[in-house]
N, C-alpha and C. Protein backbone atom coordinates (compact mmCIF):
# COMPACT_ATOMS: atom_id res chain seq x y z
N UNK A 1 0.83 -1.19 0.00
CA UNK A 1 0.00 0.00 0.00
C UNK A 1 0.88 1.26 0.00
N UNK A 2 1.81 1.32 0.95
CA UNK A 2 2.44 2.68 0.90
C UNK A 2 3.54 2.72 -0.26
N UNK A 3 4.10 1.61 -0.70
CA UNK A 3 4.78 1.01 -1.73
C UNK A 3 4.42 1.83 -2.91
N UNK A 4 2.72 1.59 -2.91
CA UNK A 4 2.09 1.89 -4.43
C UNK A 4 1.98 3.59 -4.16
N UNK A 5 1.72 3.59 -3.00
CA UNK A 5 1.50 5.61 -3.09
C UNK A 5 2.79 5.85 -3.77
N UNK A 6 3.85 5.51 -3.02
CA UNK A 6 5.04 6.32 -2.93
C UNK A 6 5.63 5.83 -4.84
N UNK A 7 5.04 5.15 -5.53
CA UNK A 7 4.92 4.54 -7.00
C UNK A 7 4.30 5.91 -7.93
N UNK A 8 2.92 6.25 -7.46
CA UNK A 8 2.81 7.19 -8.13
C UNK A 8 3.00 8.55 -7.46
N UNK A 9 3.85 8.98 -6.70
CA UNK A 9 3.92 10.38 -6.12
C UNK A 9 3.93 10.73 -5.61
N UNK A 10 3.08 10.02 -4.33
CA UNK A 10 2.42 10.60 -2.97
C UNK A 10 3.44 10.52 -2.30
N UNK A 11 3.51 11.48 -1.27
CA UNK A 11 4.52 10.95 -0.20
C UNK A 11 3.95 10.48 1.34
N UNK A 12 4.68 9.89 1.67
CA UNK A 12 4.18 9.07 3.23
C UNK A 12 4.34 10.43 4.13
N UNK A 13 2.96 10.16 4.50
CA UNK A 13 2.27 10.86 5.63
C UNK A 13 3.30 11.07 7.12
N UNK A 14 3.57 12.03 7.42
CA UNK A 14 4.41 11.95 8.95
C UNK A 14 3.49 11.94 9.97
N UNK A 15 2.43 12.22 9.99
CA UNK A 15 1.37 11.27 11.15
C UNK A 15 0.13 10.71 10.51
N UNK A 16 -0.31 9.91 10.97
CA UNK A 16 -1.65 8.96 11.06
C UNK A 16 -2.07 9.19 12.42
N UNK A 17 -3.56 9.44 12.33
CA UNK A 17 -4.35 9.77 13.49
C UNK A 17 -5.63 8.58 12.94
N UNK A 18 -5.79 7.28 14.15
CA UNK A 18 -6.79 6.37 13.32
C UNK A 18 -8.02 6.89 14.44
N UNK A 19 -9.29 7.10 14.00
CA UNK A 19 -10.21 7.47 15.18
C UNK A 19 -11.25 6.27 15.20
N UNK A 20 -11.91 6.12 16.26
CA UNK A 20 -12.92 5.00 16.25
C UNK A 20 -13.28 4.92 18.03
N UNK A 21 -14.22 4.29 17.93
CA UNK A 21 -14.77 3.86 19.17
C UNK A 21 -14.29 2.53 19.89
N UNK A 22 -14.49 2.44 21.15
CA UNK A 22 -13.08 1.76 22.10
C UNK A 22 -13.49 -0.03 21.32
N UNK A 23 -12.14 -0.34 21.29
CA UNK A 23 -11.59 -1.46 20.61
C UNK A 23 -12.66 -2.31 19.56
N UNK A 24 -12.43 -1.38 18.56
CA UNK A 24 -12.49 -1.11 17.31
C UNK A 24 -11.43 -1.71 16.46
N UNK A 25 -10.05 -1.89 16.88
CA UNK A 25 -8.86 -2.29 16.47
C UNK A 25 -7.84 -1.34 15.90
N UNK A 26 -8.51 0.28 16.70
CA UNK A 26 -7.33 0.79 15.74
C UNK A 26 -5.64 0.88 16.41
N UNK A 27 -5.71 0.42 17.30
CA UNK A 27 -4.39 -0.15 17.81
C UNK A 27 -3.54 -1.34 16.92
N UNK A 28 -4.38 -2.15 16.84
CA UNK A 28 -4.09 -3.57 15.90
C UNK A 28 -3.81 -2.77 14.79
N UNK A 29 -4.08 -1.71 14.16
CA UNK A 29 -4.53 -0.88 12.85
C UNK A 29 -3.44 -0.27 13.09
N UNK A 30 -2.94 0.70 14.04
CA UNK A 30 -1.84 1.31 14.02
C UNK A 30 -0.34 0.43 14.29
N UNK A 31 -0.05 -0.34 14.68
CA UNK A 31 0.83 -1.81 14.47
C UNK A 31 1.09 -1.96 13.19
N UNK A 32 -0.08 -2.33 12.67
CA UNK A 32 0.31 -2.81 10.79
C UNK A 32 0.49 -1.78 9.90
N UNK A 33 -0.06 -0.53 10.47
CA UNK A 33 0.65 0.45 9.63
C UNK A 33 2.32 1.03 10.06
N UNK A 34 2.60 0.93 11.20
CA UNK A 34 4.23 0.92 11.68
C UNK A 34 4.45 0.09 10.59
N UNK A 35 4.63 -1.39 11.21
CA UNK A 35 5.61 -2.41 10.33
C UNK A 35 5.37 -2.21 8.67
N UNK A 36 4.02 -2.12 7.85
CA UNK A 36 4.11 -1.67 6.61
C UNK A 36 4.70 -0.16 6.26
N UNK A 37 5.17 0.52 6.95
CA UNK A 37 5.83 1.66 6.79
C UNK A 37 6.90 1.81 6.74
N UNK A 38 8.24 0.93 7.86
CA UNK A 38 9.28 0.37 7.68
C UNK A 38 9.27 -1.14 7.13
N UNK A 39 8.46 -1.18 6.46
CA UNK A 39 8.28 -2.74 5.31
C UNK A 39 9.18 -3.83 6.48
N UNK A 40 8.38 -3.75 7.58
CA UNK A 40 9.42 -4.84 8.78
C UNK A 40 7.94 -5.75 9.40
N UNK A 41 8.13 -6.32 9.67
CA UNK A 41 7.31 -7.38 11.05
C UNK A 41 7.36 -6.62 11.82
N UNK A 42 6.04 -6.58 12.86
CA UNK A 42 5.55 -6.32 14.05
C UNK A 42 5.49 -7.34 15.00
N UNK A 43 6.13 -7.54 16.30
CA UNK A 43 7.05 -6.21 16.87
C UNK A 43 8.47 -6.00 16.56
N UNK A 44 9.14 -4.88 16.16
CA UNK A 44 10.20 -4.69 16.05
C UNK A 44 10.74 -3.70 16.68
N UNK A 45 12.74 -3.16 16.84
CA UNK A 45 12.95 -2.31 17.79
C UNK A 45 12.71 -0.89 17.06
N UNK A 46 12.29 -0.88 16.00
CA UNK A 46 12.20 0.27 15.45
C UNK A 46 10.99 1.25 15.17
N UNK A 47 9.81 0.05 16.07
CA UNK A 47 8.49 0.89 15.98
C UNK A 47 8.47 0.68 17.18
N UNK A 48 8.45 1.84 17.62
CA UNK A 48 7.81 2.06 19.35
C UNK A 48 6.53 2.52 20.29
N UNK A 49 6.29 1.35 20.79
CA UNK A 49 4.86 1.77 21.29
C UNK A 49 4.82 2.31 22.67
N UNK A 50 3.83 3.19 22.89
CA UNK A 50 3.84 4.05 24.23
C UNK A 50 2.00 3.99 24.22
N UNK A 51 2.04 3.32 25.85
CA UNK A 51 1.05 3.69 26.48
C UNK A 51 1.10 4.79 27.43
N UNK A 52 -0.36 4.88 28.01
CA UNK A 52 -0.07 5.88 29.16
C UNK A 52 0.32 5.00 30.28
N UNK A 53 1.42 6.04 31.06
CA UNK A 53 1.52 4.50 32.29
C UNK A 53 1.63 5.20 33.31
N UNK A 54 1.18 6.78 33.50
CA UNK A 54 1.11 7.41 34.88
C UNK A 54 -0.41 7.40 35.02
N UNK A 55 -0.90 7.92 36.57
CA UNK A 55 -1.94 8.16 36.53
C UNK A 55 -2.12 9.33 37.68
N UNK A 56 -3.76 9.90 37.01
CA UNK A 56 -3.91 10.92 38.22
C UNK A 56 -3.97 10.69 39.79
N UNK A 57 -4.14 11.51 40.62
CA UNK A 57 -4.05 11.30 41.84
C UNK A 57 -5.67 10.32 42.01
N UNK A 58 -6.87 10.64 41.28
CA UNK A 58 -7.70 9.93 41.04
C UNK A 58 -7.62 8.49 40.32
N UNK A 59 -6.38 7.72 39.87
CA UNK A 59 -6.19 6.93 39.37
C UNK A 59 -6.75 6.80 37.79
N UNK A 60 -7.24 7.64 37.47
CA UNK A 60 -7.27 7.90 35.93
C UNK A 60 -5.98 8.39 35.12
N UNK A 61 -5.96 6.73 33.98
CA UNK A 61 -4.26 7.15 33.39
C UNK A 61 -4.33 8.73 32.52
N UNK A 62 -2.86 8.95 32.65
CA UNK A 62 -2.66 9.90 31.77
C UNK A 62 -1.35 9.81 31.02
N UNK A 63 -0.76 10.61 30.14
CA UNK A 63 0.10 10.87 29.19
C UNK A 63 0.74 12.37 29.52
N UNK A 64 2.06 11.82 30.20
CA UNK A 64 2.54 13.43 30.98
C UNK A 64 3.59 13.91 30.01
N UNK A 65 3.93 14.63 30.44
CA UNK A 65 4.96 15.54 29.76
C UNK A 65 6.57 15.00 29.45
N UNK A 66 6.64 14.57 30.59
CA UNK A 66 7.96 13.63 31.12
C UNK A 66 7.90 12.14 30.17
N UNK A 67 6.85 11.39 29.60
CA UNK A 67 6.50 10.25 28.66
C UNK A 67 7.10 10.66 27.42
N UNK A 68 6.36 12.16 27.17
CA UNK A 68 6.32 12.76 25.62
C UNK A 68 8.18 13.00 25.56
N UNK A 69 8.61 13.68 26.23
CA UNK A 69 9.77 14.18 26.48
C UNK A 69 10.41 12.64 25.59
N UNK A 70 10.55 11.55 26.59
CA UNK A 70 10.80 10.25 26.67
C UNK A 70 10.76 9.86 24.80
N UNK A 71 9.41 9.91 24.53
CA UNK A 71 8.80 9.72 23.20
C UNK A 71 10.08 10.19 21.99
N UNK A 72 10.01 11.74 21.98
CA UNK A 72 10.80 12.71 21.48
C UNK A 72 12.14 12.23 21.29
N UNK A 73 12.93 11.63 22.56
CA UNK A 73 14.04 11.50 23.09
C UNK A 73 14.45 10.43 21.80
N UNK A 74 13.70 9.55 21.93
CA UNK A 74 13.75 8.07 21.92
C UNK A 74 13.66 8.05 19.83
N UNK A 75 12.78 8.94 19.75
CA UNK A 75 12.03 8.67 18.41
C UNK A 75 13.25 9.95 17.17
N UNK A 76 14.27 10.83 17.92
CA UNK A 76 14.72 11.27 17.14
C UNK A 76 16.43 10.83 17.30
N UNK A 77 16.34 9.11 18.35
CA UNK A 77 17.83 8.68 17.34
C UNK A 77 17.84 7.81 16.48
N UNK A 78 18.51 7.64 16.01
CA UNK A 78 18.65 6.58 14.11
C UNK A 78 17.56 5.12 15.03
N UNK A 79 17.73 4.87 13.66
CA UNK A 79 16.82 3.54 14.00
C UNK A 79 17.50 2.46 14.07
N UNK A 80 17.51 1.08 14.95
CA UNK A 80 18.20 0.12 14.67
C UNK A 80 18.91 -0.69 13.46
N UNK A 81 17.76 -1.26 12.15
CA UNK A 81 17.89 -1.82 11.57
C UNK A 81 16.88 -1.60 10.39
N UNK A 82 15.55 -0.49 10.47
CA UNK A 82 15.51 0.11 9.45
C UNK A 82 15.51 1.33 8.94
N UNK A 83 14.88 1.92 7.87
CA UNK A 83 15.43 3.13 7.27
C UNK A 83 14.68 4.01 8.53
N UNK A 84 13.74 4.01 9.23
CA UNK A 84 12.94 4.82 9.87
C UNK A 84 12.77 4.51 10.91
N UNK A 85 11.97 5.32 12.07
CA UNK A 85 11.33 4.56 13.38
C UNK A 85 10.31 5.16 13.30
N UNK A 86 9.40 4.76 13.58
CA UNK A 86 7.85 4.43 13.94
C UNK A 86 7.26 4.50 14.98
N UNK A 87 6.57 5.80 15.92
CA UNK A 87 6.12 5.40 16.89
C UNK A 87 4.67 5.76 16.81
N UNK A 88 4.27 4.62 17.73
CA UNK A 88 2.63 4.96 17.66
C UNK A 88 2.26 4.75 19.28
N UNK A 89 1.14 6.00 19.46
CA UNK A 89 1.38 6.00 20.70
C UNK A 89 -0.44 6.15 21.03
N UNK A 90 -0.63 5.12 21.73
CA UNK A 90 -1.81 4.42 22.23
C UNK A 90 -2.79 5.93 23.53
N UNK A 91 -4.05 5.94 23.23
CA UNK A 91 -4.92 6.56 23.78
C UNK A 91 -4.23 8.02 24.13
N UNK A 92 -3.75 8.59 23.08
CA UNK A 92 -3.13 9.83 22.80
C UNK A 92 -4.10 11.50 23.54
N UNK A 93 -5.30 10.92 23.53
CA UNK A 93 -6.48 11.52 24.08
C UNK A 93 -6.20 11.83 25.62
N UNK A 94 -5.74 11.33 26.63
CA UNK A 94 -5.17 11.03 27.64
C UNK A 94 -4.16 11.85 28.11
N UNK A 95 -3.67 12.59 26.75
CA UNK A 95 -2.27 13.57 27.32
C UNK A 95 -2.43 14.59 27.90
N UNK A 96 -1.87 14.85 29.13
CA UNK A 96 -2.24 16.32 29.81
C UNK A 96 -1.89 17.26 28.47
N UNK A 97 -2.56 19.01 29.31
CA UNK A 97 -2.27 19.52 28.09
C UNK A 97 -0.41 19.95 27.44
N UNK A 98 0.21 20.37 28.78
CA UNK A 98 1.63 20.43 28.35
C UNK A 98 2.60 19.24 27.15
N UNK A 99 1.57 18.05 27.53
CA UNK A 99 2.02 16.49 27.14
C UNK A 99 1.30 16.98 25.22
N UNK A 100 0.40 17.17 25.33
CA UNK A 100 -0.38 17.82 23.82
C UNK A 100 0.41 18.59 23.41
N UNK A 101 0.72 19.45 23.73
CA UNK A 101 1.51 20.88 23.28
C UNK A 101 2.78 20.74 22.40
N UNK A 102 3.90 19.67 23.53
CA UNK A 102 4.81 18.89 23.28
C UNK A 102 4.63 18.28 21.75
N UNK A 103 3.49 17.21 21.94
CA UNK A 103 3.85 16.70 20.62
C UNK A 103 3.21 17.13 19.49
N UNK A 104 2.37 18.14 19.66
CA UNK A 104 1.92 19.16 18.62
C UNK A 104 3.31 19.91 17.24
N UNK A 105 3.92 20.49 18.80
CA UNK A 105 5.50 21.21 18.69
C UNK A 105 6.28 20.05 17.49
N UNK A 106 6.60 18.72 18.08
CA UNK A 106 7.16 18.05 16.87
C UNK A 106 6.19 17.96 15.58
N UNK A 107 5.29 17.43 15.97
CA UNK A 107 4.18 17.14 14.44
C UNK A 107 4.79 18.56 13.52
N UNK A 108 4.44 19.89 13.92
CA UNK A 108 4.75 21.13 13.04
C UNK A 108 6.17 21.51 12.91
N UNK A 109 6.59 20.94 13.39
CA UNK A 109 7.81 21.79 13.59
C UNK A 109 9.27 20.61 13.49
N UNK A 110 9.30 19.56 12.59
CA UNK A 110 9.92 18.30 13.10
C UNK A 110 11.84 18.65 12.83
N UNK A 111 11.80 17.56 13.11
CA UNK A 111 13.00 18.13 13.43
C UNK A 111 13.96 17.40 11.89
N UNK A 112 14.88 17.83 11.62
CA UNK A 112 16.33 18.05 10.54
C UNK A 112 15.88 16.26 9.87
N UNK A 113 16.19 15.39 10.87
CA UNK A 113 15.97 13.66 10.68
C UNK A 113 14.81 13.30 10.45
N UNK A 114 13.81 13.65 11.15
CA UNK A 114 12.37 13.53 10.79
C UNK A 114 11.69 13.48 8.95
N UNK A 115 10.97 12.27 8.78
CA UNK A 115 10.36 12.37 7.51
C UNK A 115 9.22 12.45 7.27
């Protein structure tokens, strides 16, 4: 699929946002689009997945600032073994707002390595 875009012209998208109602599969959905993006098997070290894994003082998870940071960190050194890295990052909805802001900032603004 991305094979044939990138055949006639198109160029690969630097984010995918899949929307749907809870487990729907767009997790399973965002997986197969990693590995078909670096044309690799899922799981590999070069697509990285992030849940939320803090939570509020109410025990409702969230997606902090300090994760995204992490995300950022992680997602702008070379990739192991293919041309790219891949991260897809699970219930994105969840991010405080500083944690939003953050990865807003890369989406627009990416950085020199970024494709």
């Amino acid at each position: 699929m991305i094979d044939l875009a990138a055949q006639i012209g198109l160029k690969r998208p630097q984010a995918v946002l899949l929307v749907g109602g809870k487990d729907t599969g767009k997790f399973e959905m965002a997986r197969k689009i990693a590995a078909l993006y670096i044309q690799e098997q899922y799981p590999h070290p070069d697509i990285i997945v992030y849940e939320p894994s803090r939570k509020t003082p109410k025990g409702r998870p969230i997606l902090s600032i300090d994760e995204v940071r992490d995300i950022v960190n992680r997602a702008t050194m070379p990739p192991m073994f293919a041309s790219d890295i891949v991260v897809v990052i699970r219930d994105i909805h969840l991010a405080t707002i500083p944690a939003s802001n953050a990865i807003l900032k890369v989406l627009e603004e990416p950085g020199a390595t970024t494709k």
